[in-house]
Protein backbone atom coordinates (compact mmCIF):
# COMPACT_ATOMS: atom_id res chain seq x y z
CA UNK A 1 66.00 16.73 106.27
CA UNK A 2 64.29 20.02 105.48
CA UNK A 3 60.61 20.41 106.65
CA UNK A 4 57.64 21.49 104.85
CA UNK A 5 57.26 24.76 106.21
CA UNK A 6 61.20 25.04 106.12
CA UNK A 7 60.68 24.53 102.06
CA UNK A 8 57.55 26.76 101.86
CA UNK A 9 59.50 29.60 103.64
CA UNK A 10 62.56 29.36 101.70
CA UNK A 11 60.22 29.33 98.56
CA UNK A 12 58.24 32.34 99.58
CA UNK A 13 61.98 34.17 100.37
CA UNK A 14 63.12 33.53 97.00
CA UNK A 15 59.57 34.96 95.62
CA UNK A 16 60.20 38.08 97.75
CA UNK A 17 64.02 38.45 96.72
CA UNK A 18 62.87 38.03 92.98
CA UNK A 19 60.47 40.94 93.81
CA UNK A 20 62.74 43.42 95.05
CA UNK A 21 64.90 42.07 92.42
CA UNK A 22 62.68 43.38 89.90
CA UNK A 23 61.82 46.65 92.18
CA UNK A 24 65.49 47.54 92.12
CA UNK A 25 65.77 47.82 87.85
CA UNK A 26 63.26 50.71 88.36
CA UNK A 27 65.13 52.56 91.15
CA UNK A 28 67.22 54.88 89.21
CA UNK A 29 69.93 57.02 90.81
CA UNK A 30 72.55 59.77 89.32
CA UNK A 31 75.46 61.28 89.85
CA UNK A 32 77.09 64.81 88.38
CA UNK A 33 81.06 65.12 87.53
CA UNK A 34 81.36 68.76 86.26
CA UNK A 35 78.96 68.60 83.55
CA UNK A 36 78.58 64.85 83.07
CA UNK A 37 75.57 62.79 84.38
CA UNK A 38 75.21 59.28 85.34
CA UNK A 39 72.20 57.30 85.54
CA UNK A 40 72.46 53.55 86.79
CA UNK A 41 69.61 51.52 88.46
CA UNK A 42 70.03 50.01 91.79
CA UNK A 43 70.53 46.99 90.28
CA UNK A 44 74.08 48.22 89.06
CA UNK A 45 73.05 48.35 85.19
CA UNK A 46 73.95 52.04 83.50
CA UNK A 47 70.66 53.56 81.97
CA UNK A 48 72.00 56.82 80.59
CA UNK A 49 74.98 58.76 80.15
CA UNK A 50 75.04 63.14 79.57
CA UNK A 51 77.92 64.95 79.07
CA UNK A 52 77.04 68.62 78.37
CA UNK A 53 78.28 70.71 75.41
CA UNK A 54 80.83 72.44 76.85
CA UNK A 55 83.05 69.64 78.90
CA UNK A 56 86.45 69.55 77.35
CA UNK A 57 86.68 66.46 75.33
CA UNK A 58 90.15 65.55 77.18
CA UNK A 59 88.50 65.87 80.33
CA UNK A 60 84.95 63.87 79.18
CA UNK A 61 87.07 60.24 80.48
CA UNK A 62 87.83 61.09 83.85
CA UNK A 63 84.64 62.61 85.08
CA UNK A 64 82.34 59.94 83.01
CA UNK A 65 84.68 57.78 85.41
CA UNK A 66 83.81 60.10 88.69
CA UNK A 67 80.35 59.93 87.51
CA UNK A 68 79.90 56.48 87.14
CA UNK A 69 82.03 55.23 90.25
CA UNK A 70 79.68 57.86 92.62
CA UNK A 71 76.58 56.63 90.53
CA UNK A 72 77.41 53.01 91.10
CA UNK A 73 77.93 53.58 94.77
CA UNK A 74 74.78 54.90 95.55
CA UNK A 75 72.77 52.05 93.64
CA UNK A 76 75.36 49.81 95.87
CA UNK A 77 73.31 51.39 99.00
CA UNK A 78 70.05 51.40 97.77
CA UNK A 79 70.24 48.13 96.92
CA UNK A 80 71.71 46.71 100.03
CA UNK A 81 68.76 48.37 102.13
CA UNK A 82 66.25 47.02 100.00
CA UNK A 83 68.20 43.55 100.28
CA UNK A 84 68.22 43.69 104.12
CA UNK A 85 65.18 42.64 105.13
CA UNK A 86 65.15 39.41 103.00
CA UNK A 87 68.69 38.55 104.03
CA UNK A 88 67.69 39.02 107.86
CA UNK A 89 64.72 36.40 107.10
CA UNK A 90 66.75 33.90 105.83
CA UNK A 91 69.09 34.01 108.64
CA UNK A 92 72.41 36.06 107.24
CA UNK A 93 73.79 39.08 108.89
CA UNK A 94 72.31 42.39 107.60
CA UNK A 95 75.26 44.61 109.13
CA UNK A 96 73.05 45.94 111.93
């Protein structure tokens, strides 16, 4: 049977993990490939892609692929430190 102050914690995590939720579509991070940009939020969604005038069309898959992969990684991080606190309060490893 879970207590009161068990429920009232585990409704005050989710209200913080909603919060940095919502903190991570702001936190924007980028990457460079040769003349292509990525832009993806830590919350793993892509806000903006640049490829620059003078990157071979042929070439403009790969590196939006670089890009994106490096891009994605990053957000992966930021995320995950912004995630550790809340998972460490409700009990999960955090990797430390």
């Amino acid at each position: 049977m879970v207590s009161f102050s068990q429920a009232r914690d585990m409704f005050r995590l989710q209200r913080e993990a909603k919060k940095v939720k919502k903190e991570l579509r702001s936190i924007h991070v980028e990457a460079e490939a040769q003349g292509v940009k990525a832009v993806v939020s830590a919350e793993m969604e892509v806000v903006s892609v640049v490829i620059a005038a003078d990157v071979p069309r042929e070439r403009i898959p790969a590196l939006l692929v670089d890009a994106l992969n490096r891009a994605m990684k990053k957000a992966q991080v930021v995320s995950a430190e912004k995630m550790q606190g809340i998972m460490g309060e409700m009990g999960m490893p955090t990797g430390q």
